[in-house]
N, C-alpha and C. Protein backbone atom coordinates (compact mmCIF):
# COMPACT_ATOMS: atom_id res chain seq x y z
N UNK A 1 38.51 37.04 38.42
CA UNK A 1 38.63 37.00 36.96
C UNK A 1 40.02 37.47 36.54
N UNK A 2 40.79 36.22 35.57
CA UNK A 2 42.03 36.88 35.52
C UNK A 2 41.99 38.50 34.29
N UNK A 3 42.61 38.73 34.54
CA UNK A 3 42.74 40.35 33.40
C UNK A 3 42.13 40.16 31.97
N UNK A 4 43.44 38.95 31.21
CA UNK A 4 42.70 38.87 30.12
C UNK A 4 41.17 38.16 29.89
N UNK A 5 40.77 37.29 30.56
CA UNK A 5 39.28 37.30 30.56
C UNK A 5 38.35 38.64 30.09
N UNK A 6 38.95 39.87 31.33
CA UNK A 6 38.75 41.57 31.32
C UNK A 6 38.37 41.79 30.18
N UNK A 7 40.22 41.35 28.94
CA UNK A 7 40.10 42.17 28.18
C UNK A 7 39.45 41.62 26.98
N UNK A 8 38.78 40.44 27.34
CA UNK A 8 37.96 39.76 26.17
C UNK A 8 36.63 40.09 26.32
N UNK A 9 36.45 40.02 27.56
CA UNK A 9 34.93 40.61 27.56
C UNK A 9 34.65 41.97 26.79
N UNK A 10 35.61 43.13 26.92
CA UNK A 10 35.69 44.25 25.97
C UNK A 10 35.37 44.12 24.83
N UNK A 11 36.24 43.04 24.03
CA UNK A 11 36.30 42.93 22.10
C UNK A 11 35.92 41.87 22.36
N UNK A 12 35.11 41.24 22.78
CA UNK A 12 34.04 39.71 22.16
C UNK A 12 33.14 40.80 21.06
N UNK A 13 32.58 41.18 21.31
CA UNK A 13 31.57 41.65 20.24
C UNK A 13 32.34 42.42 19.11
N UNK A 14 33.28 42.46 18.95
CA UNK A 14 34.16 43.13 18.06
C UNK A 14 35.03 41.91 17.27
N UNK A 15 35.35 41.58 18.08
CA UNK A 15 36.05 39.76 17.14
C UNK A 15 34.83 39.29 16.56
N UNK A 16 33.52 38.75 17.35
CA UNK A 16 32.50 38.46 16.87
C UNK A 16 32.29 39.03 15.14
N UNK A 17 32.53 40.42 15.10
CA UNK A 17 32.14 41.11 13.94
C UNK A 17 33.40 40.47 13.10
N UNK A 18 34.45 40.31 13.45
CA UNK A 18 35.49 39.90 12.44
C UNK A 18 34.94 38.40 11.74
N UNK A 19 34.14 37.33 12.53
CA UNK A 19 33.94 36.30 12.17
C UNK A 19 32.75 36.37 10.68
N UNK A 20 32.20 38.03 10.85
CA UNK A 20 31.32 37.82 9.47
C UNK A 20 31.33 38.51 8.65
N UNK A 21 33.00 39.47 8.70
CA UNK A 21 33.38 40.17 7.92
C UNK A 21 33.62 39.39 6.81
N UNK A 22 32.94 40.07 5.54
CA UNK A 22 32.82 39.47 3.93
C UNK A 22 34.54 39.16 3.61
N UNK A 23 35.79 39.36 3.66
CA UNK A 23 36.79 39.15 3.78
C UNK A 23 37.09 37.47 4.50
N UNK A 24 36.76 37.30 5.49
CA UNK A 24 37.05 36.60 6.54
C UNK A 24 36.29 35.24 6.25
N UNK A 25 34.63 35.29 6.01
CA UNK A 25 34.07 34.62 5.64
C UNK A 25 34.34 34.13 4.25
N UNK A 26 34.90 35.28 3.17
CA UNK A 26 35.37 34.56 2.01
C UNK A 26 36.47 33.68 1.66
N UNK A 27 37.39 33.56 3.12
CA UNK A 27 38.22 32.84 3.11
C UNK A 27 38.10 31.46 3.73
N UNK A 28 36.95 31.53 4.65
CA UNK A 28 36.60 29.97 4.84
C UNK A 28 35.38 29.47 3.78
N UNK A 29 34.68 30.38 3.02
CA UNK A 29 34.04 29.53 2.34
C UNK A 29 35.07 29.17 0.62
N UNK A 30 36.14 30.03 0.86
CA UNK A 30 36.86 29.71 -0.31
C UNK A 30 36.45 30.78 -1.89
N UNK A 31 35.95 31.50 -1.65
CA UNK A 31 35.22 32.46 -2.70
C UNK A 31 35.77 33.91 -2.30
N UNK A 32 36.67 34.13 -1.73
CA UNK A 32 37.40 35.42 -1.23
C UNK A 32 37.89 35.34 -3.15
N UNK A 33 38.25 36.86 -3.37
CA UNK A 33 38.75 37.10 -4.73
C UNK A 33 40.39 37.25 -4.20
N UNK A 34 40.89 36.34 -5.27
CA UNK A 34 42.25 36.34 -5.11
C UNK A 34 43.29 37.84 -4.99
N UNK A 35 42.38 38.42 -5.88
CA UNK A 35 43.11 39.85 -6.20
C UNK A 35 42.80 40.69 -4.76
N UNK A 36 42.52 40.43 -3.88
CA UNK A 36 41.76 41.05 -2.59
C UNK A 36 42.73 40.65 -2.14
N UNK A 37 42.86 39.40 -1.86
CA UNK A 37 44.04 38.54 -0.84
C UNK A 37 45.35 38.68 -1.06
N UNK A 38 46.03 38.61 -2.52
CA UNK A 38 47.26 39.50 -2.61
C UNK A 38 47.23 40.19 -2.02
N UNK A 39 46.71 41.45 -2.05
CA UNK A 39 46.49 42.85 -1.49
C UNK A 39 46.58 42.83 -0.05
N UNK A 40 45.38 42.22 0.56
CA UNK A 40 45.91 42.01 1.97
C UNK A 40 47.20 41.18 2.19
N UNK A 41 47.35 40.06 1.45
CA UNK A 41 49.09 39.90 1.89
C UNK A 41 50.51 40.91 2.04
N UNK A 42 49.86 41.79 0.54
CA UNK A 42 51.65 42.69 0.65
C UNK A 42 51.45 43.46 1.49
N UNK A 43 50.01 43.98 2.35
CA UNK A 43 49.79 45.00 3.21
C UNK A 43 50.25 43.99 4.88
N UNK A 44 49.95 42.79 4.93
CA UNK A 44 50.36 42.12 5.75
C UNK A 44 52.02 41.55 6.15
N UNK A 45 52.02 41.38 5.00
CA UNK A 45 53.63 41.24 5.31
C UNK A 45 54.27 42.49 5.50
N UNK A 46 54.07 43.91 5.33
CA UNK A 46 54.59 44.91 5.76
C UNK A 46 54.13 45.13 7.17
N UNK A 47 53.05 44.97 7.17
CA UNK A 47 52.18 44.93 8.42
C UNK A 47 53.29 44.39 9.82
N UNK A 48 54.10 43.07 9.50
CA UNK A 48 54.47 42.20 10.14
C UNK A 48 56.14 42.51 10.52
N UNK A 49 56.69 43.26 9.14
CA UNK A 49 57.66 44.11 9.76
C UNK A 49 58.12 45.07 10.70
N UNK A 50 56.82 45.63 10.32
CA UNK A 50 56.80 46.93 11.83
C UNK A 50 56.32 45.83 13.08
N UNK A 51 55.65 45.02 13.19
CA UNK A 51 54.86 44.12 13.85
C UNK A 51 56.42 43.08 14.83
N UNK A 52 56.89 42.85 14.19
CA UNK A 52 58.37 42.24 14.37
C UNK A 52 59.55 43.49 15.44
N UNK A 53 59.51 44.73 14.76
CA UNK A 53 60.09 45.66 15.77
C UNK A 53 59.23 45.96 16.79
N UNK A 54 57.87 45.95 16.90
CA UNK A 54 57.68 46.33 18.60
C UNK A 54 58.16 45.48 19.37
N UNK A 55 58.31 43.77 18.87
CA UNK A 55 58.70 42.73 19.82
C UNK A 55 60.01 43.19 19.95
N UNK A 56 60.22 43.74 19.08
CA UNK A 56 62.31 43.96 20.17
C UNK A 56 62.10 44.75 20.44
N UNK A 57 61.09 46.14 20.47
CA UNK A 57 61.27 47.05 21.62
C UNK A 57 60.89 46.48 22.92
N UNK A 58 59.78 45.55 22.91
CA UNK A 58 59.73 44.64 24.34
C UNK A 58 60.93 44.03 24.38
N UNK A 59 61.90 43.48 23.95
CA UNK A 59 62.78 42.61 24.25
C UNK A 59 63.89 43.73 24.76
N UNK A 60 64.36 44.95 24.15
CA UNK A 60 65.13 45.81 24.91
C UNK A 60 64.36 46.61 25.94
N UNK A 61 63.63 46.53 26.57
CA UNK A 61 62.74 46.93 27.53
C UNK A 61 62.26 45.66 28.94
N UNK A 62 62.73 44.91 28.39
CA UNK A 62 62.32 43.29 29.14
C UNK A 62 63.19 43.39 30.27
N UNK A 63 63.15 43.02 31.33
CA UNK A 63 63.83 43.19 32.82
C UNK A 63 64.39 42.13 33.03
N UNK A 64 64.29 40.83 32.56
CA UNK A 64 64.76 39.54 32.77
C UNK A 64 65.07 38.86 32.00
N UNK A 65 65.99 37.72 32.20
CA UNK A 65 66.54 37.02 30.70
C UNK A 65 64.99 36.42 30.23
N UNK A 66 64.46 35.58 31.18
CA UNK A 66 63.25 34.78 30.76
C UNK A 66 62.01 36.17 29.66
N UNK A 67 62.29 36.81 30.10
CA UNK A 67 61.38 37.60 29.02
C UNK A 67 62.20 38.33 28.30
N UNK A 68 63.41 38.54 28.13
CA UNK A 68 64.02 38.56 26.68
C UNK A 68 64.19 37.48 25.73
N UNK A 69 64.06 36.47 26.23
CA UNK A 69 63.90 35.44 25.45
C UNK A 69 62.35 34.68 24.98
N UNK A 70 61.43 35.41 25.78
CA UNK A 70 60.00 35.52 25.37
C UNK A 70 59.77 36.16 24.51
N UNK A 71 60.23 37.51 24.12
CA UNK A 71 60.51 38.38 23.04
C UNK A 71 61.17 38.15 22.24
N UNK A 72 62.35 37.43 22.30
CA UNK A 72 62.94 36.48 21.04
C UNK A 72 62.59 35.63 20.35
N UNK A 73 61.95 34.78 21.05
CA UNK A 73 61.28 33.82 20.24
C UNK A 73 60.34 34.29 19.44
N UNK A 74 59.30 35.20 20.12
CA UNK A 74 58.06 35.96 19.51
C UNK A 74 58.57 36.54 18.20
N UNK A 75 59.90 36.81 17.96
CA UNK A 75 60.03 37.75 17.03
C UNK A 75 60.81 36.78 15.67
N UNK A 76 61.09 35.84 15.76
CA UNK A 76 61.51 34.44 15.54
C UNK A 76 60.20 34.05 14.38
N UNK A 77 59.41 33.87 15.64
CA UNK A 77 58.05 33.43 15.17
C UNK A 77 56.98 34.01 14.35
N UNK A 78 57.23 35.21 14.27
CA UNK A 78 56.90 36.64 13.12
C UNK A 78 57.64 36.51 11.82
N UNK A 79 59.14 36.73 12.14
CA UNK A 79 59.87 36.33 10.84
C UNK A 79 60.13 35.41 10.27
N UNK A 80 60.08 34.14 10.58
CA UNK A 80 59.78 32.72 10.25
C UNK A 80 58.64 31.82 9.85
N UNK A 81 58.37 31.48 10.93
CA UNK A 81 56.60 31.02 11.22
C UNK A 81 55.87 31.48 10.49
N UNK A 82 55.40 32.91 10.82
CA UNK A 82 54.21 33.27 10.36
C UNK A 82 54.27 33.94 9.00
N UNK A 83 55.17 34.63 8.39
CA UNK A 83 55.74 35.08 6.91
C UNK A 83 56.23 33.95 6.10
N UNK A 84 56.33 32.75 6.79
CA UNK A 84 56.37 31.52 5.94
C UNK A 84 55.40 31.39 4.51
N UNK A 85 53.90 31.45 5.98
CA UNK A 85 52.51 31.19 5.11
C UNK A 85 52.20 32.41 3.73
N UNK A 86 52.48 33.74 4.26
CA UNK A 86 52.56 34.62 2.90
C UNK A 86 53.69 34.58 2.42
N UNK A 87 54.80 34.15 2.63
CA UNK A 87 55.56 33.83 1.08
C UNK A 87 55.04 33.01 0.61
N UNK A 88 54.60 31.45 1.05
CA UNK A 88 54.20 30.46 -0.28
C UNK A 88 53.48 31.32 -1.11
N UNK A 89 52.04 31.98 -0.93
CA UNK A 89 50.96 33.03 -1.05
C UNK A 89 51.52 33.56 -2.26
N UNK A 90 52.40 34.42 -1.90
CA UNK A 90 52.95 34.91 -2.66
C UNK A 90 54.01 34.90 -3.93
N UNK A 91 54.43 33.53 -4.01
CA UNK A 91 55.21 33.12 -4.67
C UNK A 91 53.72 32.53 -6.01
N UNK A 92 52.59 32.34 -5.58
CA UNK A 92 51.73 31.87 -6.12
C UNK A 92 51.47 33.04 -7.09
N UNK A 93 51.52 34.21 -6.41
CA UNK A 93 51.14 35.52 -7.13
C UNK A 93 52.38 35.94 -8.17
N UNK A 94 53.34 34.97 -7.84
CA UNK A 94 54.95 36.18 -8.64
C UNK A 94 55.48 36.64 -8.02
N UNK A 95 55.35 37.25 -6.66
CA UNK A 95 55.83 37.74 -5.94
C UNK A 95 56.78 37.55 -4.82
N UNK A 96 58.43 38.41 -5.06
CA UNK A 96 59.21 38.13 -4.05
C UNK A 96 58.88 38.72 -2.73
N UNK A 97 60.24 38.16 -1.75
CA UNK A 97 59.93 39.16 -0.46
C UNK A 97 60.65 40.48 -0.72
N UNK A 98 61.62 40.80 -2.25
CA UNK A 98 61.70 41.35 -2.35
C UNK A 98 61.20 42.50 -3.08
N UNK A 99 60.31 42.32 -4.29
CA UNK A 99 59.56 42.19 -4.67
C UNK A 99 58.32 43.47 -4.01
N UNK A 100 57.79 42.63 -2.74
CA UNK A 100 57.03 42.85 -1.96
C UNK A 100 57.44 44.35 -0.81
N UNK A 101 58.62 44.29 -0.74
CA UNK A 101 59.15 44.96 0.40
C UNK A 101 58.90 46.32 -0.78
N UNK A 102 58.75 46.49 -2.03
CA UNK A 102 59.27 47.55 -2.53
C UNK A 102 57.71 48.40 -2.59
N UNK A 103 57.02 47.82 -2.28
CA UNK A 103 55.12 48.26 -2.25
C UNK A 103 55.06 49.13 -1.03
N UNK A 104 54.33 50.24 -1.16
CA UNK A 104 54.11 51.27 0.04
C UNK A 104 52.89 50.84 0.84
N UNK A 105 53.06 51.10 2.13
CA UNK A 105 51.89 50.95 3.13
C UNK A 105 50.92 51.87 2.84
N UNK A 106 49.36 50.95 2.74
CA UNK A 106 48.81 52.01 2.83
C UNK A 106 47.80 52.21 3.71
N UNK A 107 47.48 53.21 4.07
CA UNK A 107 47.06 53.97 4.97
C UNK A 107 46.86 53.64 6.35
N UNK A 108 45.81 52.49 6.02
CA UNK A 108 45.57 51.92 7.90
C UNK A 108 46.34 51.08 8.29
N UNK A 109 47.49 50.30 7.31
CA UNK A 109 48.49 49.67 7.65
C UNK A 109 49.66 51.33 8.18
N UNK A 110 49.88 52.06 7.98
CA UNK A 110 51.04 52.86 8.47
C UNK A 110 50.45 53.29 9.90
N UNK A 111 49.22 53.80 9.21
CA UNK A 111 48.33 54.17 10.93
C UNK A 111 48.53 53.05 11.78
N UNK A 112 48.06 51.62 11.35
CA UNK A 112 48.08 50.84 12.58
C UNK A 112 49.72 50.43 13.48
N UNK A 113 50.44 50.44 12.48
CA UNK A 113 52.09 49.95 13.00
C UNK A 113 52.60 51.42 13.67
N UNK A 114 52.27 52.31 12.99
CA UNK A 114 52.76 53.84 13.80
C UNK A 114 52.29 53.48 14.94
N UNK A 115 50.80 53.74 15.22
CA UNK A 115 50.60 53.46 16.65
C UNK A 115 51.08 52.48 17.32
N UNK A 116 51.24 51.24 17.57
CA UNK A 116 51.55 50.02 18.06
C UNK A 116 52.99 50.41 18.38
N UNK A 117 54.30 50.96 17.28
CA UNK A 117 55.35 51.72 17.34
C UNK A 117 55.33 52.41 18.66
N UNK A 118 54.59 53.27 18.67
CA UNK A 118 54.78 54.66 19.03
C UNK A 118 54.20 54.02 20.50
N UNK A 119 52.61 53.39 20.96
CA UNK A 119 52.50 52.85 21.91
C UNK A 119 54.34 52.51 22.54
N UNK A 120 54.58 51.34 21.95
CA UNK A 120 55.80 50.53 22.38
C UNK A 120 57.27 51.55 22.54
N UNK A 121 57.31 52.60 21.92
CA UNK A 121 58.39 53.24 22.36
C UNK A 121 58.22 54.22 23.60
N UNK A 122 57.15 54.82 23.79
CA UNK A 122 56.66 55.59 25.33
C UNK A 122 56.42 54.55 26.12
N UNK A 123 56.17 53.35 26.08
CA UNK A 123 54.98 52.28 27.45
C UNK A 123 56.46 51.55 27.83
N UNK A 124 55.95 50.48 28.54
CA UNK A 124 56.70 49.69 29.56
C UNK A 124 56.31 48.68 29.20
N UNK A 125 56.63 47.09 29.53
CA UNK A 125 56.10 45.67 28.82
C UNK A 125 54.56 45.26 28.85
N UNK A 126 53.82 46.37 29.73
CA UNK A 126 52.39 46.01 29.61
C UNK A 126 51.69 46.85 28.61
N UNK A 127 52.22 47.79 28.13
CA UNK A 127 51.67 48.65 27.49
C UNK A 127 52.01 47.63 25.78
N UNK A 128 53.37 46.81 25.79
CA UNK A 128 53.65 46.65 24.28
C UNK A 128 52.83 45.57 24.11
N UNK A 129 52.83 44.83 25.27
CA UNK A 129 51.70 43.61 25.46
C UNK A 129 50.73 43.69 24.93
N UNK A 130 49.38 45.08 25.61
CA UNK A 130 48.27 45.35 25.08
C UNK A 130 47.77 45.50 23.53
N UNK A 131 49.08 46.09 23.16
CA UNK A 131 49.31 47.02 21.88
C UNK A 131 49.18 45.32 20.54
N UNK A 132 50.72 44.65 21.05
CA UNK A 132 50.81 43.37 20.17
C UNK A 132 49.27 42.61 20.48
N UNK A 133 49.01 42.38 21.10
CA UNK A 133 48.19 40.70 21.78
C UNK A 133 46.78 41.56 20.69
N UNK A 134 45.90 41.89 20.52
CA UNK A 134 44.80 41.59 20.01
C UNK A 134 45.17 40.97 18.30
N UNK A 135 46.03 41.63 17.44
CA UNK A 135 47.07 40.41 16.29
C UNK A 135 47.35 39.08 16.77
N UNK A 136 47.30 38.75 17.71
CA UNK A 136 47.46 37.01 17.87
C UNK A 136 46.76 36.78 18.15
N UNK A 137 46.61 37.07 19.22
CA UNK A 137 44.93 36.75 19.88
C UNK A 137 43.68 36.23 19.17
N UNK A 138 43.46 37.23 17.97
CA UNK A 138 42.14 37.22 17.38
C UNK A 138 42.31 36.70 16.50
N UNK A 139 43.69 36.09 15.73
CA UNK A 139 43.90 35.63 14.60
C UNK A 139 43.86 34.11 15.06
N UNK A 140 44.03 33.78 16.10
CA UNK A 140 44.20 32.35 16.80
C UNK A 140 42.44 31.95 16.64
N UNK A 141 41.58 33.62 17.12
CA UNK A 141 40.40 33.04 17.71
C UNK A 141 39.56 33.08 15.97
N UNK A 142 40.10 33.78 15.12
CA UNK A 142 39.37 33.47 13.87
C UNK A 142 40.24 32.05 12.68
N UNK A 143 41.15 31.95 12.97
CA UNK A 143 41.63 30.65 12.66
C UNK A 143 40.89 29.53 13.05
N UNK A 144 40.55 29.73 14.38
CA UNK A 144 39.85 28.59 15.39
C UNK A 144 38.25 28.00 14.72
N UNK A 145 37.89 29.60 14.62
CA UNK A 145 36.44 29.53 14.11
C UNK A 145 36.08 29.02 12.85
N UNK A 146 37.33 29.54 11.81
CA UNK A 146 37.01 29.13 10.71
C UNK A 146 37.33 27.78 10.29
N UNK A 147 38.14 26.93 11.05
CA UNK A 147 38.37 25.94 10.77
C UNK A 147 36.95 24.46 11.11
N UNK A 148 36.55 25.06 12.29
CA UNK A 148 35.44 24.15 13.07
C UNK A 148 34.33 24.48 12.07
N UNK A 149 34.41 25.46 11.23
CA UNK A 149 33.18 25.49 10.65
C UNK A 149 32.95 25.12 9.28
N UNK A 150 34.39 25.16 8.59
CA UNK A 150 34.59 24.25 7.14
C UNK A 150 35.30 23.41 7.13
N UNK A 151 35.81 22.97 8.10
CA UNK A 151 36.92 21.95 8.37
C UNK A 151 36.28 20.66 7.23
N UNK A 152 35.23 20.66 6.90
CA UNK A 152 34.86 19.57 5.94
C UNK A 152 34.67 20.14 4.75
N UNK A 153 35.11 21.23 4.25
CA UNK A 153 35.06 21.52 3.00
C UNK A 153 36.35 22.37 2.41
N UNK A 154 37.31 22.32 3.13
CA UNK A 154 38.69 22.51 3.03
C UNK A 154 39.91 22.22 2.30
N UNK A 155 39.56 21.25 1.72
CA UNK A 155 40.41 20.23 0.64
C UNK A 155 40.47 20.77 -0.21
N UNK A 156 39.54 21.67 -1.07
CA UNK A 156 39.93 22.23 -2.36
C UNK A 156 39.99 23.87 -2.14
N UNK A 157 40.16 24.23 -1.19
CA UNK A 157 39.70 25.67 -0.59
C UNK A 157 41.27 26.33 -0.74
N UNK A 158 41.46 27.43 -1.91
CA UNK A 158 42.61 27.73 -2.06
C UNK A 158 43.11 28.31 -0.54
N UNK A 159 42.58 29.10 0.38
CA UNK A 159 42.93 29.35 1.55
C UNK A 159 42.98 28.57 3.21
N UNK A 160 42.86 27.18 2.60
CA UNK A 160 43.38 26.45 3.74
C UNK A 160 44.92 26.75 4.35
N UNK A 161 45.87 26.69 3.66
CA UNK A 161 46.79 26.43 4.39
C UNK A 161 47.13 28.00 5.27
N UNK A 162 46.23 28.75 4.70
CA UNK A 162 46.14 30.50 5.57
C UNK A 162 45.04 29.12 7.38
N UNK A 163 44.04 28.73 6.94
CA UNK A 163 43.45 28.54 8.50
C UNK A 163 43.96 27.69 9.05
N UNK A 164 45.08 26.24 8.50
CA UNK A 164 45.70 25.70 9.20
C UNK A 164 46.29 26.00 10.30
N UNK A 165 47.22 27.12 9.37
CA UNK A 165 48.11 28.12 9.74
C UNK A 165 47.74 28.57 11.32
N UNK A 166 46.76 29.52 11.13
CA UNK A 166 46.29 30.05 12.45
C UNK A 166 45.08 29.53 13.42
N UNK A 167 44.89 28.22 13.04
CA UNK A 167 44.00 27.67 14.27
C UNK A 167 45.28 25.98 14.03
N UNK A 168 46.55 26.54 13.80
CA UNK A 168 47.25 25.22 14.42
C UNK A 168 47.63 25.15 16.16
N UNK A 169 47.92 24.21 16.37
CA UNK A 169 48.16 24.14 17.85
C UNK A 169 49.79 24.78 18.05
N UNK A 170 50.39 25.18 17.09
CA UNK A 170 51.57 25.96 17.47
C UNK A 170 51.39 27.29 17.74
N UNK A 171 49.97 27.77 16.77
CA UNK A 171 49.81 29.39 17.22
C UNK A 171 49.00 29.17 17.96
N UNK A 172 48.14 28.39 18.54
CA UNK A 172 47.31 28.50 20.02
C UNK A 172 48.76 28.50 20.74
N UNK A 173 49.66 27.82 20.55
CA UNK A 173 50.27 28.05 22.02
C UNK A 173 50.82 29.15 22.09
N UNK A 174 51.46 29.83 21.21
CA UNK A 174 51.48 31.44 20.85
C UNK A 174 51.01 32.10 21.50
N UNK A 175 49.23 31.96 21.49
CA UNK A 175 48.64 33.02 21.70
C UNK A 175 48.28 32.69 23.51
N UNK A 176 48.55 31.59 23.85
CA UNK A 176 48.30 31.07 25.06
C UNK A 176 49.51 32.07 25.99
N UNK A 177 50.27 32.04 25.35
CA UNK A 177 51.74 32.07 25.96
C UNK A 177 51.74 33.38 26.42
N UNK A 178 50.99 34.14 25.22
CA UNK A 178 51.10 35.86 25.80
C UNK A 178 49.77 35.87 26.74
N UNK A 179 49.04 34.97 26.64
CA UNK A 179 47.48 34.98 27.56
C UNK A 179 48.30 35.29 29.39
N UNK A 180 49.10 33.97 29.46
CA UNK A 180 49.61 33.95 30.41
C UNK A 180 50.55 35.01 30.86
N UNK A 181 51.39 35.60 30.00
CA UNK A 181 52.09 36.74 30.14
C UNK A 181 51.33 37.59 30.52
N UNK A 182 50.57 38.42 29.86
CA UNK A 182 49.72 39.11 30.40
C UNK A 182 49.15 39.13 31.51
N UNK A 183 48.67 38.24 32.04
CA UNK A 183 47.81 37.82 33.21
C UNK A 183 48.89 38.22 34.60
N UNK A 184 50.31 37.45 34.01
CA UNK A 184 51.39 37.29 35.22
C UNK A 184 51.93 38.82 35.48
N UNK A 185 51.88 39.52 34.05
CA UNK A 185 52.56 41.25 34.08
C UNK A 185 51.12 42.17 35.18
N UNK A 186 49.89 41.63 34.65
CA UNK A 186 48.99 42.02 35.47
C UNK A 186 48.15 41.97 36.36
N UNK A 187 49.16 41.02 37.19
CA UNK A 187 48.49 40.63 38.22
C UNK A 187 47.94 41.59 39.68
N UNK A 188 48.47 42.31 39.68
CA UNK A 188 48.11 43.24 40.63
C UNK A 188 48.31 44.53 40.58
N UNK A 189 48.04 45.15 39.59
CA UNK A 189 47.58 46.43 38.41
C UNK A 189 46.52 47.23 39.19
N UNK A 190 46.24 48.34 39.05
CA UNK A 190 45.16 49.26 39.79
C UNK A 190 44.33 49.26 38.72
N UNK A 191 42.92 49.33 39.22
CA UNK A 191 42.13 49.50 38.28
C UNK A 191 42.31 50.84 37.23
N UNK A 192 42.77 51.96 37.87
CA UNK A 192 42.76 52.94 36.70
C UNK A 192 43.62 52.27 35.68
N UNK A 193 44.96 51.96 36.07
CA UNK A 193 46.25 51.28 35.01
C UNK A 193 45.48 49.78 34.13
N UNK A 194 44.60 49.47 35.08
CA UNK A 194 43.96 48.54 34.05
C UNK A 194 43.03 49.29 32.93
N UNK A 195 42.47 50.33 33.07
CA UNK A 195 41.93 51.13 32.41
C UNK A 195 42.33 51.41 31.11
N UNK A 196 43.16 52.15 31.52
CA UNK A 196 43.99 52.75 30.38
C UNK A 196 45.03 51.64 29.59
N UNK A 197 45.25 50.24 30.37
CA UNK A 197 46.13 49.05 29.54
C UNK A 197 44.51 48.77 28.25
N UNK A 198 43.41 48.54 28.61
CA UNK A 198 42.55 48.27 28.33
C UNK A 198 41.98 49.06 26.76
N UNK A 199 42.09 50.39 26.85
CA UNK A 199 42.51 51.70 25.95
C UNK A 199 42.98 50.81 24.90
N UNK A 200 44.65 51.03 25.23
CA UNK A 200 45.30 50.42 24.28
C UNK A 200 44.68 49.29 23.30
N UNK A 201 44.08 47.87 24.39
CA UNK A 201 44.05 46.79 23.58
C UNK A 201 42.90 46.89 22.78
N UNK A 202 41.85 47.87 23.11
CA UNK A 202 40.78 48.19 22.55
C UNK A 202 41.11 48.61 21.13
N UNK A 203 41.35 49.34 21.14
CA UNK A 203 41.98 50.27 19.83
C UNK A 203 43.10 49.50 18.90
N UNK A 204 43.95 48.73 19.48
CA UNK A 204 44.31 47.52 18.41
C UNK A 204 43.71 46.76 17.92
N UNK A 205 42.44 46.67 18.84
CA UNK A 205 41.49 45.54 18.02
C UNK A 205 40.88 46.44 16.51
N UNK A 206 40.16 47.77 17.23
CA UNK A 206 39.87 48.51 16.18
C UNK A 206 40.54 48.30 14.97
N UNK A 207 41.92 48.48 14.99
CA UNK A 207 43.02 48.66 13.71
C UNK A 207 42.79 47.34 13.12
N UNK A 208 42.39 46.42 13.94
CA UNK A 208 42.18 45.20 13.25
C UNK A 208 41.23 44.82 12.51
N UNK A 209 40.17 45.71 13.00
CA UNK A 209 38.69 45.51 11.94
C UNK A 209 39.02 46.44 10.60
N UNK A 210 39.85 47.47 10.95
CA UNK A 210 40.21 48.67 9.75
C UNK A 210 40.88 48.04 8.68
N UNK A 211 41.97 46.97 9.47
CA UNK A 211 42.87 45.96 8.37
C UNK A 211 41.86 45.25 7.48
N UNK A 212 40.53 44.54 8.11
CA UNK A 212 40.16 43.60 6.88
C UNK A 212 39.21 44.81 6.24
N UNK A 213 39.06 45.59 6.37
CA UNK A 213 38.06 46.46 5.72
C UNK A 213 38.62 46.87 4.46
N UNK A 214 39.70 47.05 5.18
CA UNK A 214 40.78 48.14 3.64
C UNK A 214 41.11 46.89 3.25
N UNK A 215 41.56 45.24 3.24
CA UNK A 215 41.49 44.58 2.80
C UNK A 215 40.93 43.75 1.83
N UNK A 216 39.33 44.79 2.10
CA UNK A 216 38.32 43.76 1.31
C UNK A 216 38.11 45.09 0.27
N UNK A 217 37.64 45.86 0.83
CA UNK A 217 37.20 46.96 0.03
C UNK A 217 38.55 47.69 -0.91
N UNK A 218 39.53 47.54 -0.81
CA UNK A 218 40.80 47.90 -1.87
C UNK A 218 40.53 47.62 -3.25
């Protein structure tokens, strides 16, 4: 069994819960309250700044050109790509990126990027791995879900172009890309070090259920 298989078997039942979080579900049935979704955007796009510096702490930590430039792109693809979809979002709301940048984190957004930070400045490329990958990962695997399941009622659904977004075949390959990374960084890992890599990805997932919570409930 390769690793990440490992580390899915861990948070299947934890992504599972993301698929029927009232947040999550209100965005594929299209009845999410707008004033919710701002909210999680300006907390997301800050989210994505700190989210953007762990990838260059992997990239100044990276041992080889081929994975400094795995980390480049990744970080490319954070500030481009994926902050694309919450600026339109946001431009809908009034809102600049500057605008936006001037709003304080709150709470489980500082908690979650501190840690992921702080992971990535003590660890080594498997540790920033663990830390980043459940944010793509699960956003690929709830993009995925939500699309197969309203994909026919999508047309007037103000939050389509949010599930395009993340069940497109550019962020599967995204999330493929670190699948494989992972797998190749851990290929022959001791079980304790798998242990404790495992720690980590656990507990990012956590921060991830904390994100739509404070998301919905704000």
């Amino acid at each position: 069994m390769k690793f990440t298989d490992e580390l899915f078997e861990e948070v299947k039942e934890l992504w599972d819960r993301y698929l029927e979080h009232p947040f999550v579900k209100g965005i594929g049935e299209g009845t999410l309250d707008k004033e919710k979704f701002k909210k999680y955007l300006i907390q997301d796009y800050l989210y994505l700044k700190d989210y953007a510096k762990v990838f260059a702490l992997g990239l100044v930590k990276a041992k080889t050109m081929k994975e400094m430039k795995f980390y480049s792109d990744s970080i490319r693809g954070t500030l481009e790509d994926e902050t694309q979809v919450h600026t339109n979002y946001l431009r809908y709301f009034g809102l600049s990126d500057e605008a936006v940048e001037k709003y304080r984190c709150e709470l489980t957004t500082a908690s979650y990027t501190s840690y992921m930070l702080a992971i990535a400045s003590k660890g080594g490329s498997k540790e920033i791995a663990m830390t980043i990958m459940p944010c793509t990962w699960s956003y690929y695997y709830i993009g995925k879900n939500l699309y197969d399941r309203y994909k026919d009622t999508l047309e007037d659904n103000f939050y389509k172009p949010w599930i395009e977004e993340y069940s497109s075949e550019e962020f599967k390959g995204c999330a493929d890309a670190w699948i494989n990374y992972i797998d190749y960084l851990c290929e022959n890992i001791s079980e304790s070090e798998k242990e404790d890599l495992k720690d980590i990805f656990i507990k990012s997932s956590l921060y991830e259920m904390e994100f739509w919570n404070m998301a919905y409930e704000g």
